[in-house]
Structures are given as C-alpha cells and as structure tokens.
Protein backbone atom coordinates (compact mmCIF):
# COMPACT_ATOMS: atom_id res chain seq x y z
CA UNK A 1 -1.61 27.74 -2.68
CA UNK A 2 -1.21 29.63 -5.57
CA UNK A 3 -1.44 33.55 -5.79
CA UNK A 4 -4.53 35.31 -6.63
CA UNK A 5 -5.59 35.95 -10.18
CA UNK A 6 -8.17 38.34 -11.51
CA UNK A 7 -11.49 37.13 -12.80
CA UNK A 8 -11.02 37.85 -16.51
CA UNK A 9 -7.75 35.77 -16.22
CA UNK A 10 -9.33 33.08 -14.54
CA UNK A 11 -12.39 32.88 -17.16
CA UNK A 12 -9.63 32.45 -19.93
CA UNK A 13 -7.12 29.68 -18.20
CA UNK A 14 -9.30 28.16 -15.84
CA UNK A 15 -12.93 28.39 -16.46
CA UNK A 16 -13.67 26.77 -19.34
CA UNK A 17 -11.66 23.72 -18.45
CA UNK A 18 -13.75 23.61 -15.50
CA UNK A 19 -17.61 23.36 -17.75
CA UNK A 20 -15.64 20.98 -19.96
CA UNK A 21 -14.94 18.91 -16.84
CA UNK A 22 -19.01 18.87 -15.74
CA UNK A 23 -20.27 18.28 -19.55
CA UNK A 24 -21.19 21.84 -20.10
CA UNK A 25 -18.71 22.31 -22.59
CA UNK A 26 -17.42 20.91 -25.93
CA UNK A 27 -19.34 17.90 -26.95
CA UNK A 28 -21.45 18.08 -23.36
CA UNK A 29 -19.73 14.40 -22.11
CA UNK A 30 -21.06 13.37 -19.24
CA UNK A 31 -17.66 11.67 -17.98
CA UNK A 32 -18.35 8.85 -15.68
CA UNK A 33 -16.20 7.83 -12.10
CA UNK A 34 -13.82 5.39 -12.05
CA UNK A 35 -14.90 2.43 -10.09
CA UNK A 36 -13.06 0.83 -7.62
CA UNK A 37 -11.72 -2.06 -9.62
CA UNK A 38 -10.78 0.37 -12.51
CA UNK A 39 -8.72 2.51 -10.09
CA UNK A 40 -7.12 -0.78 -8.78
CA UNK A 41 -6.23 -1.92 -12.24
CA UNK A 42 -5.42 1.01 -13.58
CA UNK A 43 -1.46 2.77 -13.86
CA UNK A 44 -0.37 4.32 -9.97
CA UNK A 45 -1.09 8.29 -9.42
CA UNK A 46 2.23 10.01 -10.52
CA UNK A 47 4.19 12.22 -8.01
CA UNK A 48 1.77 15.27 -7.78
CA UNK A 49 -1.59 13.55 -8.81
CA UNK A 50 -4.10 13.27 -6.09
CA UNK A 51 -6.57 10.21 -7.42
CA UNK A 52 -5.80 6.24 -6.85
CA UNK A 53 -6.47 4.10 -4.05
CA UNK A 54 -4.41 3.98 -1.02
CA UNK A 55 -5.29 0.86 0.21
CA UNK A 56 -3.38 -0.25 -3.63
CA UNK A 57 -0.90 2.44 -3.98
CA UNK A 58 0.29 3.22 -0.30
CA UNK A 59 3.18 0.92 1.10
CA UNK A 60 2.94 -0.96 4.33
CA UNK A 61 4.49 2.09 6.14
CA UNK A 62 2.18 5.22 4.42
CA UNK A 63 -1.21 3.69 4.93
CA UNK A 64 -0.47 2.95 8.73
CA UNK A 65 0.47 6.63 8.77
CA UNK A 66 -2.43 7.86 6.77
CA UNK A 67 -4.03 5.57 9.48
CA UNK A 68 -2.90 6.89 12.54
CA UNK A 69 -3.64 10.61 11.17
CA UNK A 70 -7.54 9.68 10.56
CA UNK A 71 -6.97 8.13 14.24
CA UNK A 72 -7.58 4.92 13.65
CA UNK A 73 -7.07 2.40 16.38
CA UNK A 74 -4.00 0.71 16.27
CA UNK A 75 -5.66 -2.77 16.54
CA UNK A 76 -8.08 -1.59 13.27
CA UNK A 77 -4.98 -0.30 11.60
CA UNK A 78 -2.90 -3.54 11.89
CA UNK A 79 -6.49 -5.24 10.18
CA UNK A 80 -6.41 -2.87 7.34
CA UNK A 81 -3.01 -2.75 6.34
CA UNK A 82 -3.19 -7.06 6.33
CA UNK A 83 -6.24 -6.81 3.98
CA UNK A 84 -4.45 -4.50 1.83
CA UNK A 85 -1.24 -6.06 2.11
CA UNK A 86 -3.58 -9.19 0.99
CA UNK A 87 -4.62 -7.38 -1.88
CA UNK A 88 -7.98 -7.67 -0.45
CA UNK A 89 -8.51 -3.47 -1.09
CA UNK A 90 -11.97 -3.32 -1.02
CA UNK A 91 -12.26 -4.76 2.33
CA UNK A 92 -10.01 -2.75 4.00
CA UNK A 93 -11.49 -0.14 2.53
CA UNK A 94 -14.90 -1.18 4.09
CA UNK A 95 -13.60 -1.47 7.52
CA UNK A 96 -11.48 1.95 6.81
CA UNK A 97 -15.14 3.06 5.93
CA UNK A 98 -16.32 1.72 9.36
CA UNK A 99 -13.88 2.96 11.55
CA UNK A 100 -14.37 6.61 10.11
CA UNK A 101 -17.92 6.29 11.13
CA UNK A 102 -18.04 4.71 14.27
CA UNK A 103 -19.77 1.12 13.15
CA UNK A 104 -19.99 -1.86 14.32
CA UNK A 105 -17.43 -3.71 11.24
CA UNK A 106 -19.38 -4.82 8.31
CA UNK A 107 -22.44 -3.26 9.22
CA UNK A 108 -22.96 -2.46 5.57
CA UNK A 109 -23.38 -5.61 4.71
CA UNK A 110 -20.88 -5.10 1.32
CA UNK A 111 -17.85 -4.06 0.36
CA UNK A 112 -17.19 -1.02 -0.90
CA UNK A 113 -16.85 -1.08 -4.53
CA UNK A 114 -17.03 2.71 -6.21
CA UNK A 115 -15.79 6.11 -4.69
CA UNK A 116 -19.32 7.22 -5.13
CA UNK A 117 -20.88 4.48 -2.91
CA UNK A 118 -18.12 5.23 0.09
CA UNK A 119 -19.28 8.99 -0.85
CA UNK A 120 -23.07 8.46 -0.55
CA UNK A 121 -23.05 5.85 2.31
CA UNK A 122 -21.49 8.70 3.95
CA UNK A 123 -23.93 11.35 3.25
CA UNK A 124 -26.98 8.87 4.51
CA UNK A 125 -25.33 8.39 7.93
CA UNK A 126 -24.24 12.13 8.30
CA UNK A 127 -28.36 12.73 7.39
CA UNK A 128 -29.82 10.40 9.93
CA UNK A 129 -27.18 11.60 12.54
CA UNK A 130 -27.87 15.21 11.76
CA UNK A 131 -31.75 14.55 11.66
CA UNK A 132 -31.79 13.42 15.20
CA UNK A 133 -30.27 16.38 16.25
C-alpha cells in the first residue's frame, strides 16, 4: 500500500488521470474493454501489471495454484488446466466461471468470450440469489 497523501496532492498526480481514464477528460474517449480474444492475442502482462488472462499467461503450475486458492476441486482443476494447456482458454474459463458459482458445467450455454460478460453473468446470478433471500 502506499502512504497517505493529502487531497490537493492527489487532485494534481492522480485525479485527473483518473476522469481521463472514464472519458471525462481530454477529448471525452469513451475507451472500450478488451475482449477476450484481444487479451489472448495480445503481448503477456509485464512483471507488475495486473490485466491478461490466466488461463493464457499462467503456466501449468500457477493456474493450479490460483486454482486451489479459489478452492476449486481438484478433479475441476485438472479439467481446466487441460483446456488451457489445450489452448482452449475460453472454455476453461467457462467452467472456471462455473465452478465459482456453483453450476451445473455449461449451464450457460456459451463460452465466455469478454471480461464484461464473465462480469455481468455474475451480477445476474448474485441478483436472483440475493432476491430470494
């Protein structure tokens, strides 16, 4: 973490790079998401970036790790890391998707195929599940 900074700083470093980022800045750009396939295609993450896919940019050994952390079952993990070893990414990223959630596999019906989908798939089940609360 880093150390606290006083508003006035953090309005010059931080805070316009922030509007910029959501379009409400500079030219206004309304910069889209990578999709899936883009983020597949696309260079690796470097050391300290935080974006790419795992299921692509992981080895063997991290993504059963990253696995076992989310608690994963060891029989689901094994199924994932062949997809991705497979290069079949988007798969094992639906089934990742599945296990998270508690589903029956493939219960979506498709493959994952943009960050936002996995995102808002995940909202509608965390709704209905909350709504019958």
């Amino acid at each position: 973490f880093r150390p606290k900074i006083d508003a006035e700083k953090f309005q010059r470093q931080y805070a316009y790079s922030i509007r910029h980022n959501y379009g409400e800045e500079g030219k206004r750009a309304d910069y889209a998401v990578y999709s899936c396939l883009k983020i597949i295609m696309n260079n690796p993450p470097g050391i300290r970036d935080l974006n790419g896919c795992p299921f692509k940019h992981f080895d063997a050994e991290h993504l059963q790790q990253l696995l076992k952390n989310c608690g994963i079952h060891k029989d689901n993990i094994r199924n994932i890391v062949n997809y991705a070893s497979n290069n079949h990414y988007n798969k094992a990223c639906s089934i990742f998707f599945d296990c998270m959630h508690k589903l029956p596999e493939g219960v979506l019906g498709e493959f994952i195929t943009h960050p936002n989908e996995y995102f808002d798939e995940s909202r509608k089940l965390y709704s209905r599940s909350s709504s019958k609360k």
